[in-house]
Protein backbone atom coordinates (compact mmCIF):
# COMPACT_ATOMS: atom_id res chain seq x y z
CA UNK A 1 -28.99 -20.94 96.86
CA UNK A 2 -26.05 -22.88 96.67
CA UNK A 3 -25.51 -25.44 99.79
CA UNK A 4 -21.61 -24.70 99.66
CA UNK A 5 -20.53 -28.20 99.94
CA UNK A 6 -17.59 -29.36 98.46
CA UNK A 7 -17.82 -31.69 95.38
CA UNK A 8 -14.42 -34.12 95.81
CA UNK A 9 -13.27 -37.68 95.22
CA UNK A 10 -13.66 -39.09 98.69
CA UNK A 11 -11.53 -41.43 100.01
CA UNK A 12 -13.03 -45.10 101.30
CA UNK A 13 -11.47 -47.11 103.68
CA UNK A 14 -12.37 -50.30 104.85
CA UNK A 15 -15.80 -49.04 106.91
CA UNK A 16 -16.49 -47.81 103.13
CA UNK A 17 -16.49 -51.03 102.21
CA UNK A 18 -15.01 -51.75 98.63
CA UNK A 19 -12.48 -54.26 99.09
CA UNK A 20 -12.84 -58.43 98.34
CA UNK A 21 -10.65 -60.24 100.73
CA UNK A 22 -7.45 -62.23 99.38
CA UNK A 23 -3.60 -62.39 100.20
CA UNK A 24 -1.51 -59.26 100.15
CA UNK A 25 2.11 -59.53 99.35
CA UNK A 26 2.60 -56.09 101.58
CA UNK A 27 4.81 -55.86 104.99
CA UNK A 28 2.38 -53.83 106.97
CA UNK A 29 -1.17 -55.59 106.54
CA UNK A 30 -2.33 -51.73 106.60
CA UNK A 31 -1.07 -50.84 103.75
CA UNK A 32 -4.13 -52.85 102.56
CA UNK A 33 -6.62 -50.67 103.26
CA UNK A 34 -4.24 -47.99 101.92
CA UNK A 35 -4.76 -48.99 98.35
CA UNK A 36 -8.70 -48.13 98.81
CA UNK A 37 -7.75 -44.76 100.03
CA UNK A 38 -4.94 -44.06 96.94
CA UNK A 39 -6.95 -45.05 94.07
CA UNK A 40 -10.19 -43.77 94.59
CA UNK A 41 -10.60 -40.67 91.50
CA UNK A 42 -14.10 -40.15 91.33
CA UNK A 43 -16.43 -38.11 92.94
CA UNK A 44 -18.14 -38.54 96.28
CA UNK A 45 -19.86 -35.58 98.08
CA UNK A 46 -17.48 -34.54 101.01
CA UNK A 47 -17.36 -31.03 102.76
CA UNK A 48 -13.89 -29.66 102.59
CA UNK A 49 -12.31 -27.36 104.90
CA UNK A 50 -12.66 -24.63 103.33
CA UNK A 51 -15.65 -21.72 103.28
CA UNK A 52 -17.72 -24.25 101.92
CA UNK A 53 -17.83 -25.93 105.03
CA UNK A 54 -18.81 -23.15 107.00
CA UNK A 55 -21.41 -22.04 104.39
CA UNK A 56 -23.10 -25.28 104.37
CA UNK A 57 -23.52 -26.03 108.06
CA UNK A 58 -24.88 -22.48 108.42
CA UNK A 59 -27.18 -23.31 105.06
CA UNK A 60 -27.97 -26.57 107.18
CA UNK A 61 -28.82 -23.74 110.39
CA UNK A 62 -30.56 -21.95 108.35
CA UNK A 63 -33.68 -22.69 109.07
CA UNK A 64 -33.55 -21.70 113.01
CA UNK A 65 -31.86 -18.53 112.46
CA UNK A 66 -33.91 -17.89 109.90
CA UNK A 67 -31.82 -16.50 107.54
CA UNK A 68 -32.32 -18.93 104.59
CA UNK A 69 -35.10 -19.93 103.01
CA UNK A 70 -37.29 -22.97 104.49
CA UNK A 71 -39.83 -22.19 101.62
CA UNK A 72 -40.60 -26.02 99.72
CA UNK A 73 -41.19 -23.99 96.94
CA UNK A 74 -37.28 -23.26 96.21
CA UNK A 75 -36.41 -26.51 95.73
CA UNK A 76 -35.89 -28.09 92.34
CA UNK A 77 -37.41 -31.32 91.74
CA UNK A 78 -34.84 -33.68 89.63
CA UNK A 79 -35.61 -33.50 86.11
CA UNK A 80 -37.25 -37.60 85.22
CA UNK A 81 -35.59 -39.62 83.11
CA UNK A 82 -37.61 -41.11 80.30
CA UNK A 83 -36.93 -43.93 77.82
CA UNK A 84 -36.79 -40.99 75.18
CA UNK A 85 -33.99 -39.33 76.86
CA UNK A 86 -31.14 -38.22 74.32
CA UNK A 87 -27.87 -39.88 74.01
CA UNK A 88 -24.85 -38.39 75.07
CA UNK A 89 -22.06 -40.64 75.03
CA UNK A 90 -21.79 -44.78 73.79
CA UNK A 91 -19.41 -46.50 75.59
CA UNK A 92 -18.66 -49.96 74.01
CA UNK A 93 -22.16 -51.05 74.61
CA UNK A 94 -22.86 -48.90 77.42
CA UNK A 95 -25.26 -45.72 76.90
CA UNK A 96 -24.86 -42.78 78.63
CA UNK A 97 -28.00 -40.71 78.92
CA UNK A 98 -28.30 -37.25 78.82
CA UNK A 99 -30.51 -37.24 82.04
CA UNK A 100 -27.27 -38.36 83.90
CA UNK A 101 -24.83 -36.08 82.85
CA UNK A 102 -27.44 -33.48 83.86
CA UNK A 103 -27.51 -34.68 87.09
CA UNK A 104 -23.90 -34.92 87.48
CA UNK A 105 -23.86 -31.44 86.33
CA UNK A 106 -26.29 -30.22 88.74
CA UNK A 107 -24.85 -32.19 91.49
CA UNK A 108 -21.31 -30.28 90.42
CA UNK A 109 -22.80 -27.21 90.66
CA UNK A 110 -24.77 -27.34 93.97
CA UNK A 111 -22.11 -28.95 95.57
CA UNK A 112 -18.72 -26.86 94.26
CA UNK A 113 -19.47 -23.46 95.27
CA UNK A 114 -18.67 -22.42 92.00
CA UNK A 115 -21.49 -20.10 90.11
CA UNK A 116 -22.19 -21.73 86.71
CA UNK A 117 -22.75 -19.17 83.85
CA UNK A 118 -23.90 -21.00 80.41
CA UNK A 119 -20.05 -20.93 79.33
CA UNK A 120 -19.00 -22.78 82.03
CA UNK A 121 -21.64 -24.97 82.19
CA UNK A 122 -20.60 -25.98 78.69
CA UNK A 123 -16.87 -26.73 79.35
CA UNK A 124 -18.36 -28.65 82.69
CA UNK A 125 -20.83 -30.52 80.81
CA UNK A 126 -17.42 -31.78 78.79
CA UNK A 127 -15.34 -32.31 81.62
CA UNK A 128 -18.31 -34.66 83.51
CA UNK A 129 -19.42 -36.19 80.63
CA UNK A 130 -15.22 -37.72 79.65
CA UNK A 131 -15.41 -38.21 83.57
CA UNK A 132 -18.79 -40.23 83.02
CA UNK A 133 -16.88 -42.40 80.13
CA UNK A 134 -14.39 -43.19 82.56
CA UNK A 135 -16.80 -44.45 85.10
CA UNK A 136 -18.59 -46.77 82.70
CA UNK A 137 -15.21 -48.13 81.46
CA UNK A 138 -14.43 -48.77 85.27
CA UNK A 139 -18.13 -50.68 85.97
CA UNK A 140 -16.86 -52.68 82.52
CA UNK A 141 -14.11 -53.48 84.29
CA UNK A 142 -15.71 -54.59 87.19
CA UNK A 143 -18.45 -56.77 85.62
CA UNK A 144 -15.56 -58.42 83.47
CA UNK A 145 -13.85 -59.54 86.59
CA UNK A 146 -17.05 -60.90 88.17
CA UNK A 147 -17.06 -57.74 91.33
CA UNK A 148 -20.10 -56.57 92.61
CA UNK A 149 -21.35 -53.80 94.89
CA UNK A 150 -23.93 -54.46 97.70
CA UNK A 151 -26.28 -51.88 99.15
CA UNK A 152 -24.83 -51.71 102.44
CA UNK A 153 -21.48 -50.79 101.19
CA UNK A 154 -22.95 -48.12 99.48
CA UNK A 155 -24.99 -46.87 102.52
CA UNK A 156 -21.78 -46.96 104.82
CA UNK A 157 -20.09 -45.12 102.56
CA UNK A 158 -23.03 -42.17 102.81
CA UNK A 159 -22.89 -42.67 106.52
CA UNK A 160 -19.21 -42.13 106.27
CA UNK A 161 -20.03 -38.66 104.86
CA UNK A 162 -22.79 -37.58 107.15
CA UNK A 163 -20.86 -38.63 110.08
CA UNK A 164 -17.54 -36.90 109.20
CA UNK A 165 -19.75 -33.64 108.26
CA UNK A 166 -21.74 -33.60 111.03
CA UNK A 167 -24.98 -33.70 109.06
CA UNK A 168 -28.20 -36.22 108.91
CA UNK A 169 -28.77 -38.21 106.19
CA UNK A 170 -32.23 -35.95 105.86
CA UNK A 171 -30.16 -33.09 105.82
CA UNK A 172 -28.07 -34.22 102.94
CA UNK A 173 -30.73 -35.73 100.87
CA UNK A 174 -32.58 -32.32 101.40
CA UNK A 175 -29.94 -30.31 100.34
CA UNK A 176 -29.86 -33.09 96.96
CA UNK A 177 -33.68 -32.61 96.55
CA UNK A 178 -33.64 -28.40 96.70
CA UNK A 179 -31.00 -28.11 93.72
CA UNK A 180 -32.89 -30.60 91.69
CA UNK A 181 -30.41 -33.99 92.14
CA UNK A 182 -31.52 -37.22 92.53
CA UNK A 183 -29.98 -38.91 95.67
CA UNK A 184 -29.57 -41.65 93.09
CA UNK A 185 -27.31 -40.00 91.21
CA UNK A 186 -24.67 -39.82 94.52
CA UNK A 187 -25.38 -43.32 95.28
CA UNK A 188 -24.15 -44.35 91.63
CA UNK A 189 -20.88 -42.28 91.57
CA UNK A 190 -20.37 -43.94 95.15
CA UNK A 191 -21.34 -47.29 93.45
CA UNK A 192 -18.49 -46.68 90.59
CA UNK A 193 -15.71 -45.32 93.24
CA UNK A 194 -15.90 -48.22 95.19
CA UNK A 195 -16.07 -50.95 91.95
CA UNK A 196 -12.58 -49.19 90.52
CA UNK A 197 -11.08 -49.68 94.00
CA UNK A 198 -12.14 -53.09 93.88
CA UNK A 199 -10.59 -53.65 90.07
CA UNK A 200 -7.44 -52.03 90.93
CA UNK A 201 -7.21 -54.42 94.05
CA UNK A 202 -7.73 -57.02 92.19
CA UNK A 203 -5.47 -56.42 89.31
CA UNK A 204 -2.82 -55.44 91.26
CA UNK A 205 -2.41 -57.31 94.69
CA UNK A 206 0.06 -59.63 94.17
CA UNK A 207 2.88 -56.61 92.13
CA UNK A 208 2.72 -54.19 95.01
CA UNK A 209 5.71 -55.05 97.32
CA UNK A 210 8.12 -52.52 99.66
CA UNK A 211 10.91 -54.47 100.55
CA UNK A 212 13.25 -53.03 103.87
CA UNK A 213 15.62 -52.45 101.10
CA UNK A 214 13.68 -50.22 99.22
CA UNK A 215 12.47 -48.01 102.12
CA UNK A 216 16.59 -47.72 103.13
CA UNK A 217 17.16 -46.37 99.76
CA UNK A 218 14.24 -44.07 99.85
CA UNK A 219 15.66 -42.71 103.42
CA UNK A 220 18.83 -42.57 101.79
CA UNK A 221 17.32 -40.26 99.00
CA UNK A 222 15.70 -38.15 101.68
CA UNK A 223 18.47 -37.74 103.76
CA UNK A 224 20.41 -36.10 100.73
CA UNK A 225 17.69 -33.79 100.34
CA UNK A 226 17.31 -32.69 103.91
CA UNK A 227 19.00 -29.22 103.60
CA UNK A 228 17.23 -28.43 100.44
CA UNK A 229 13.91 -26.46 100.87
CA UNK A 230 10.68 -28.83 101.11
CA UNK A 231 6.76 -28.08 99.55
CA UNK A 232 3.97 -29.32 100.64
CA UNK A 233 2.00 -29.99 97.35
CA UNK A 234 -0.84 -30.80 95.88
CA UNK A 235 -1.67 -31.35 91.84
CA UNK A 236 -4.11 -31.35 89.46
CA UNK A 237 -3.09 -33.90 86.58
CA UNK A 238 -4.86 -34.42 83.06
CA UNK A 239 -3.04 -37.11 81.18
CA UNK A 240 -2.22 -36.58 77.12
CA UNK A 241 -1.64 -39.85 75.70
CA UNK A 242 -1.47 -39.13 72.19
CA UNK A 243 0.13 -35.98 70.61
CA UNK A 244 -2.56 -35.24 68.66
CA UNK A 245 -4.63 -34.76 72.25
CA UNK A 246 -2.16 -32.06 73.92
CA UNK A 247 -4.62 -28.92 72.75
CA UNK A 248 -7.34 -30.60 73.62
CA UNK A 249 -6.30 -31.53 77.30
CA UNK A 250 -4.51 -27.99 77.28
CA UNK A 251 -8.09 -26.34 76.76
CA UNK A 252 -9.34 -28.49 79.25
CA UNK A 253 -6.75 -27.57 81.70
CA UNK A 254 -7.34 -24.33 81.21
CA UNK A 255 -10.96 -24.17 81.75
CA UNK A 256 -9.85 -25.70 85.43
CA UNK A 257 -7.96 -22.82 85.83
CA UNK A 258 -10.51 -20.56 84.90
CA UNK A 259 -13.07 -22.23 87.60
CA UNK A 260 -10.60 -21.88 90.41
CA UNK A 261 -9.52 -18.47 89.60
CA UNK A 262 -13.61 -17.64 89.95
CA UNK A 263 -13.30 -19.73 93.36
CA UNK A 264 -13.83 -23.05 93.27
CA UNK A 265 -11.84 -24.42 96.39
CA UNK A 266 -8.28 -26.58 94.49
CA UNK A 267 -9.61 -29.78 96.81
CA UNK A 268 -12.68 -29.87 95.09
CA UNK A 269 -11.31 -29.52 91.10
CA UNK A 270 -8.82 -31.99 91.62
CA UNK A 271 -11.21 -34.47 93.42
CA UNK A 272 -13.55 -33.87 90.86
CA UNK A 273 -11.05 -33.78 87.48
CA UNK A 274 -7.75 -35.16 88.00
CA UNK A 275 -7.14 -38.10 86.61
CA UNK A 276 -4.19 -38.93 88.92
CA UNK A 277 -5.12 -40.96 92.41
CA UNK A 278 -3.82 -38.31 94.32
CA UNK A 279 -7.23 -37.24 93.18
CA UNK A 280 -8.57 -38.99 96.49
CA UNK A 281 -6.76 -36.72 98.66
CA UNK A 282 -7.55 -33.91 96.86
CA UNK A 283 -4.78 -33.87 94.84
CA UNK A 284 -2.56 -33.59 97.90
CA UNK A 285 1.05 -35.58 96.69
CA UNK A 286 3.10 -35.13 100.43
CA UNK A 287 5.96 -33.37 101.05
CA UNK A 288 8.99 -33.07 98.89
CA UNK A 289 12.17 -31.26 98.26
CA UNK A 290 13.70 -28.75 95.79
CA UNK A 291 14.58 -30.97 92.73
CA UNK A 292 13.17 -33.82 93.27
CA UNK A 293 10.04 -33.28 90.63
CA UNK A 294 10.42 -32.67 87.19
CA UNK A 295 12.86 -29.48 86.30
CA UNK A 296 9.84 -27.50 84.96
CA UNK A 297 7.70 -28.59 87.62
CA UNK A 298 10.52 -27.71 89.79
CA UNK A 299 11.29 -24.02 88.40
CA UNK A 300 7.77 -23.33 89.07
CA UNK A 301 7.32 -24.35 92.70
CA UNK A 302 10.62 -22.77 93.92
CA UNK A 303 8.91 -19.40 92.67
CA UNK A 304 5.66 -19.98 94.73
CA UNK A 305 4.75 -18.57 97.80
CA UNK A 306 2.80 -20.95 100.44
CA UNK A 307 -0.98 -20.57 99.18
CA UNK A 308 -0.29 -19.94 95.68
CA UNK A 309 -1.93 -21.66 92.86
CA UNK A 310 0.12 -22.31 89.34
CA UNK A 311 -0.82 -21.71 86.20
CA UNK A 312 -0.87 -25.10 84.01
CA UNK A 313 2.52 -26.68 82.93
CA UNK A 314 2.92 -29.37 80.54
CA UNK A 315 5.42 -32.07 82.12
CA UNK A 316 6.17 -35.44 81.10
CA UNK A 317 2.25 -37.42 80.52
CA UNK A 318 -0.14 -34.15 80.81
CA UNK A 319 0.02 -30.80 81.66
CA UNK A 320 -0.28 -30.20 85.80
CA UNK A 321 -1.95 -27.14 88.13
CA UNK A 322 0.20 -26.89 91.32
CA UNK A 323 -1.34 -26.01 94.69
CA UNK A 324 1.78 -25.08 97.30
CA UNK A 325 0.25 -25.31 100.72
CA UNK A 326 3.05 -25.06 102.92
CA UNK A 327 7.18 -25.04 102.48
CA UNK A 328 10.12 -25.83 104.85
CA UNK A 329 13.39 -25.06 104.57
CA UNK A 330 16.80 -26.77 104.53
CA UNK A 331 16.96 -28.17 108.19
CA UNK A 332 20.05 -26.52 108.33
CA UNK A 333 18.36 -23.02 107.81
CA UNK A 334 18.51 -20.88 110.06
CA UNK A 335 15.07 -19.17 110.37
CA UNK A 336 14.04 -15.50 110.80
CA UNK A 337 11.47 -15.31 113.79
CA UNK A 338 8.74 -13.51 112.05
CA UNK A 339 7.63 -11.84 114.75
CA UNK A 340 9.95 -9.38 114.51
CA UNK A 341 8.37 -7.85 111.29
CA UNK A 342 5.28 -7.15 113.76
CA UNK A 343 5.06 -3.55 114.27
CA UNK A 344 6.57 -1.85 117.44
CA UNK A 345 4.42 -0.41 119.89
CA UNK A 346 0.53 0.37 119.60
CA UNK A 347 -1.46 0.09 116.30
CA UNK A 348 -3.74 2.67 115.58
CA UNK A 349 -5.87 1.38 112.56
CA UNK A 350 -5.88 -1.93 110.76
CA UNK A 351 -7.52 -3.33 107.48
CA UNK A 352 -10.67 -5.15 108.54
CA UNK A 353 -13.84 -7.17 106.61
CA UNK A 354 -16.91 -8.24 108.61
CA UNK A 355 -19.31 -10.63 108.11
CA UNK A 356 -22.42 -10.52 109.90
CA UNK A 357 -24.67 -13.11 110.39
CA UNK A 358 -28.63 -11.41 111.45
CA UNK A 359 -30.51 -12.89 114.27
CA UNK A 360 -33.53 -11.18 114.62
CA UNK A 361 -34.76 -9.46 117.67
CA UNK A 362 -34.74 -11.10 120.87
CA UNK A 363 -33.26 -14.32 119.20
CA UNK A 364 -34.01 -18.11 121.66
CA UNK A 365 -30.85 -19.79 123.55
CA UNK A 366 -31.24 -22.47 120.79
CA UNK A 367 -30.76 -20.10 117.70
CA UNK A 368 -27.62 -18.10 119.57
CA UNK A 369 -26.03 -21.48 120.03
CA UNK A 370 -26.53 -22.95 116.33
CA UNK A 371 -25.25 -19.44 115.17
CA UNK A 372 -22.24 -19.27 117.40
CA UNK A 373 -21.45 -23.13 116.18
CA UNK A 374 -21.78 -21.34 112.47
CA UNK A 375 -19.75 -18.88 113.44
CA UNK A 376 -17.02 -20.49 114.88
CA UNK A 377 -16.44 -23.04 111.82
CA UNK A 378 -16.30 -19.50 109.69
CA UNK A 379 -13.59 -18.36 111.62
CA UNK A 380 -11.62 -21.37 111.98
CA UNK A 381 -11.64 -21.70 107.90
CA UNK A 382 -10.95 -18.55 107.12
CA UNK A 383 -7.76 -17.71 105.88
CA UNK A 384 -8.23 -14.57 103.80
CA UNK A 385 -10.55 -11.78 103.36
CA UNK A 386 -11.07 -12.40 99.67
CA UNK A 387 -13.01 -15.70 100.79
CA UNK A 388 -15.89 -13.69 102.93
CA UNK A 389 -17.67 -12.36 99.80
CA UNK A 390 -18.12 -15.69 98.65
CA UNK A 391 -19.42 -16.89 101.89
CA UNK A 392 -21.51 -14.33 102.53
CA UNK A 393 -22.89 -15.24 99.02
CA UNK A 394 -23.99 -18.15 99.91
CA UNK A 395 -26.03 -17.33 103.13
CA UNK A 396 -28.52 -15.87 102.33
CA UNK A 397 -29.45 -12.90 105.08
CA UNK A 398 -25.96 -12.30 106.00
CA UNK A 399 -23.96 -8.99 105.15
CA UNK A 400 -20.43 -8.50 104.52
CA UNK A 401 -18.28 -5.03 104.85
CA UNK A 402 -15.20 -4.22 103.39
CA UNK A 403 -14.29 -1.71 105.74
CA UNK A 404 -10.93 -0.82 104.38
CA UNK A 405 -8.61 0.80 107.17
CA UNK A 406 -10.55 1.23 110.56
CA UNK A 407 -8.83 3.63 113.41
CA UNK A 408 -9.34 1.59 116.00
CA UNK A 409 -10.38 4.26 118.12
CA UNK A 410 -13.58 4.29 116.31
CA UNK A 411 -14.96 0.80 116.82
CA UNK A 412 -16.69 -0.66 119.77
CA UNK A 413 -14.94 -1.74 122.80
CA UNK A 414 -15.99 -5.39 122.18
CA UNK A 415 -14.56 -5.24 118.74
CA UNK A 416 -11.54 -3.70 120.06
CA UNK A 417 -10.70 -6.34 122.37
CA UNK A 418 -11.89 -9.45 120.13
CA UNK A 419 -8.98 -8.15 117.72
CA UNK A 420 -6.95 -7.64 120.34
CA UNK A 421 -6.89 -11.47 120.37
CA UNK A 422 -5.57 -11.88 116.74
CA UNK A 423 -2.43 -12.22 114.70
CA UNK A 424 -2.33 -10.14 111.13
CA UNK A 425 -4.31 -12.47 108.92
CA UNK A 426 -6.86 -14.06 111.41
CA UNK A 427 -10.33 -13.54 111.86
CA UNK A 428 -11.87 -13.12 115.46
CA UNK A 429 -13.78 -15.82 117.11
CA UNK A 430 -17.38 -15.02 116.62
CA UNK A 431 -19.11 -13.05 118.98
CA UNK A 432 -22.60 -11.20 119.99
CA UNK A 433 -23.52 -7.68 119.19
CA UNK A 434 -26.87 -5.33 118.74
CA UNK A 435 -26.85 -6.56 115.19
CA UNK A 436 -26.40 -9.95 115.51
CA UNK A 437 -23.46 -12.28 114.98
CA UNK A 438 -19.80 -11.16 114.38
CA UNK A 439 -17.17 -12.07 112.86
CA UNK A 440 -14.12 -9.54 111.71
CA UNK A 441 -11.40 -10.59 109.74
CA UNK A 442 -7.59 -9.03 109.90
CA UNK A 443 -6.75 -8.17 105.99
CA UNK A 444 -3.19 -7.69 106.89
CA UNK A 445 -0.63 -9.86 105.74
CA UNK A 446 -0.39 -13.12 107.84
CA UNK A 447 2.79 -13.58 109.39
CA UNK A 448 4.52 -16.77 107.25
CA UNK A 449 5.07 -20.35 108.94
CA UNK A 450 8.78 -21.25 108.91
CA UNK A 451 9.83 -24.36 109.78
CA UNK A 452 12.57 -26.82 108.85
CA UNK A 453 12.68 -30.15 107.32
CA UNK A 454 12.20 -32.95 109.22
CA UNK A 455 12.79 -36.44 107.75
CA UNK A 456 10.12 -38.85 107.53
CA UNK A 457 9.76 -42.15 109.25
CA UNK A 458 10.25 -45.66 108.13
CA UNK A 459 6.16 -46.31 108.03
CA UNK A 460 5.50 -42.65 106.50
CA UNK A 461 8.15 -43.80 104.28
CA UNK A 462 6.37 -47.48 103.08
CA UNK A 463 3.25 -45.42 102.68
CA UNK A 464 4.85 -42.96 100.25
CA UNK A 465 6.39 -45.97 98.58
CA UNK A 466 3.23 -47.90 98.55
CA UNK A 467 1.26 -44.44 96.97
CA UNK A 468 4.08 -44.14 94.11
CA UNK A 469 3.13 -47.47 93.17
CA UNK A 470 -0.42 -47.99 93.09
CA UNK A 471 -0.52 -44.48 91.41
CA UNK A 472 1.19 -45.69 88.38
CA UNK A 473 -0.55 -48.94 88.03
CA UNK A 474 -3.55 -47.25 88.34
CA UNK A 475 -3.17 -44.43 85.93
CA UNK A 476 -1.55 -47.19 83.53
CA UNK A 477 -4.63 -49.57 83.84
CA UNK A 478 -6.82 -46.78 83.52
CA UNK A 479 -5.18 -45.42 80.04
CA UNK A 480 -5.20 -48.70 78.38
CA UNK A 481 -8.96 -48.95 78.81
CA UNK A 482 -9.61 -46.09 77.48
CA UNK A 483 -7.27 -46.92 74.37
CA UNK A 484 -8.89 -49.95 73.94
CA UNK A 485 -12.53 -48.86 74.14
CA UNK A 486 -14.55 -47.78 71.15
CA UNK A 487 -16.33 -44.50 72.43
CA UNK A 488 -18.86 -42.45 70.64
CA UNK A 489 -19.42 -39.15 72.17
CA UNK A 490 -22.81 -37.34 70.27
């Protein structure tokens, strides 16, 4: 079974340890700790809000409700390493085994949500291993400029992850164990995220500097844009630095598309694949407003509707996947109330999907509370009807309906007035029935969020500024190692 947690770039700040001490040439002393959270681009194990959160703490429930499977014999014991192990990549004098790009593999897959057939394994296996190259380059780096890593920082950073998830350390380490990954292998893609945000502090302390001048010429940019329409966007960014690369990375960007179109959550791609920082923040990039990108990056968002997904689109460095997750427009606008597309008067029948979560006859206090706690994170992360299937996939037990347009009339009272509660587009709280827990989902169309623009402040301002910086001294750093490595890839 798949635990349905999210496999992302996390983002470290100073509890995550990472960062050697020395002068910063910076006007807010937070800014800082910013840099560890901006160019972080490799993998941690996160849960993202999404239904792999709910699926996963239910998965972690499972065993009082009984409806997954506590049986030792399901898990998968990590495949040993052994001094025979094939090669699958040289990296200047660095080896990189077979054994761990299997585990990185396997850690991908229990952790993405996404259901590996053997071709996507293989384009995965290609994507992790160029991600692996990049990680050993990194460590190079590191051990060139004399950093090291300590245990503790390494264990805060796992704390960090069980604490923000709600989850035990056993818990995650069992969920490791039963789809065959080491908890080693998490512990060294920790070890690498926090060496590169060590290198890049390093390297790059004493350039960063936002002046007052150049945040009053940043709100003087804004303020020229504040009656455009804004996007809330996030990317995923594979660089081509050589012409003779641009089908490659195309087929690479491609095979991205093809994993989120079969469901993989946008957070957890570009966490796990771009090779822009934004990468920490899963691929999130801020707010900005019509123009202001590239004009074919541009054309392409002003066609998007909030929630849509792009297909790839070759801009200046690499070809880009946009995410639009929310728009505002010109703060001029005057905006429609939505509302007023609600229909008049009674409704008789609506769409509806249901998910329903078993448990058992006569079910203890202590198994209707875990489930309700289950329940409730499914409802506050759903956001279409499309995502139940894959939810329900991954609890095992659990049973989902389509049930297509329901008269009203003919469902029970308690389902009647639990809806009665919602908005088109929003699931029902969870709640109790004969057959267990409930949770029914509106598959009407959800009524759309306008709002308009709002400048930023002066320190949301810096930050940007500080983000734009790091970014491309990052990505910069980053592409001349690789152009100066000799790689052998078997």
């Amino acid at each position: 079974m798949n635990g349905g947690f999210a496999y992302c770039s996390g983002r470290l700040g100073p509890s995550g340890g990472g960062a050697p001490s020395g002068p910063w040439k910076l006007r807010d002393p937070t800014l800082h700790a910013r840099l560890i959270l901006t160019v972080a681009a490799v993998s941690l194990l996160i849960v993202s809000a999404s239904q792999s959160l709910a699926a996963s703490n239910f998965a972690n429930a499972a065993s009082q409700t009984q409806l997954a499977s506590t049986n030792p014999a399901d898990a998968k014991e990590p495949l040993p390493a052994n001094d025979g192990d094939s090669v699958g990549a040289v990296v200047n004098s660095d080896v990189v085994t077979d054994y761990e790009l299997r585990q990185r593999v396997a850690l991908y897959a229990s952790t993405s949500g996404v259901q590996l057939t053997p071709q996507i394994t293989r384009k995965i296996r290609a994507q992790i291993l160029d991600q692996l190259v990049a990680e050993h380059l990194q460590i190079q780096e590191a051990k060139r400029k004399n950093l090291s890593i300590s245990s503790p920082e390494i264990d805060k950073a796992i704390d960090r992850i069980v604490t923000d998830n709600h989850l035990t350390l056993p818990q995650l380490k069992d969920m490791l164990v039963r789809n065959g990954v080491a908890f080693g292998t998490l512990r060294s893609q920790i070890a690498a995220q926090i060496l590169w945000q060590k290198v890049v502090e390093d390297e790059f302390q004493d350039r960063i500097s936002i002046s007052d001048a150049d945040i009053d010429a940043e709100l003087a940019r804004l303020s020229e844009g504040k009656n455009k329409p804004h996007f809330l966007v996030a990317e995923i960014f594979l660089a081509v630095d050589t012409p003779d690369q641009d089908a490659k990375v195309l087929k690479n960007v491609q095979d991205l598309e093809g994993q989120l179109l079969a469901g993989a959550p946008f957070q957890v791609i570009a966490r796990q694949f771009s090779q822009s920082p934004s990468a920490a923040s899963g691929g999130d990039i801020g707010w900005i407003y019509d123009g202001q990108l590239a004009p074919e990056l541009n054309a392409v968002l002003e066609k998007m509707s909030a929630g849509a997904v792009s297909q790839p689109v070759r801009s200046t460095g690499g070809y880009y996947i946009m995410a639009l997750r929310e728009r505002q427009e010109a703060s001029n606008a005057k905006l429609p109330d939505p509302a007023q597309d609600l229909p008049k008067g009674p409704v008789d029948s609506l769409p509806l999907a249901r998910l329903l979560l078993p448990l058992g006859q006569k079910p203890s206090q202590q198994i209707v509370e875990s489930a309700m706690k289950v329940g409730t994170q499914i409802s506050q992360h759903l956001s279409a009807c499309a995502q139940i299937p894959k939810i329900q996939a991954q609890i095992r037990g659990s049973v989902y309906q389509n049930l297509g347009e329901m008269k009203l009339k003919d469902l029970s009272e308690q389902m009647q007035a639990e809806l009665a509660k919602t908005q088109p587009g929003q699931a029902t709280a969870p709640f109790l029935d004969a057959a267990g827990l409930e949770v029914i989902m509106r598959c009407d169309k959800a009524l759309p969020k306008l709002q308009a623009y709002h400048m930023p402040s002066r320190k949301e301002i810096e930050e940007q500024l500080f983000d734009q910086q790091v970014t491309a001294f990052a990505r910069r750093y980053m592409r001349d190692l690789r152009r100066q490595a000799d790689v052998e890839i078997r």
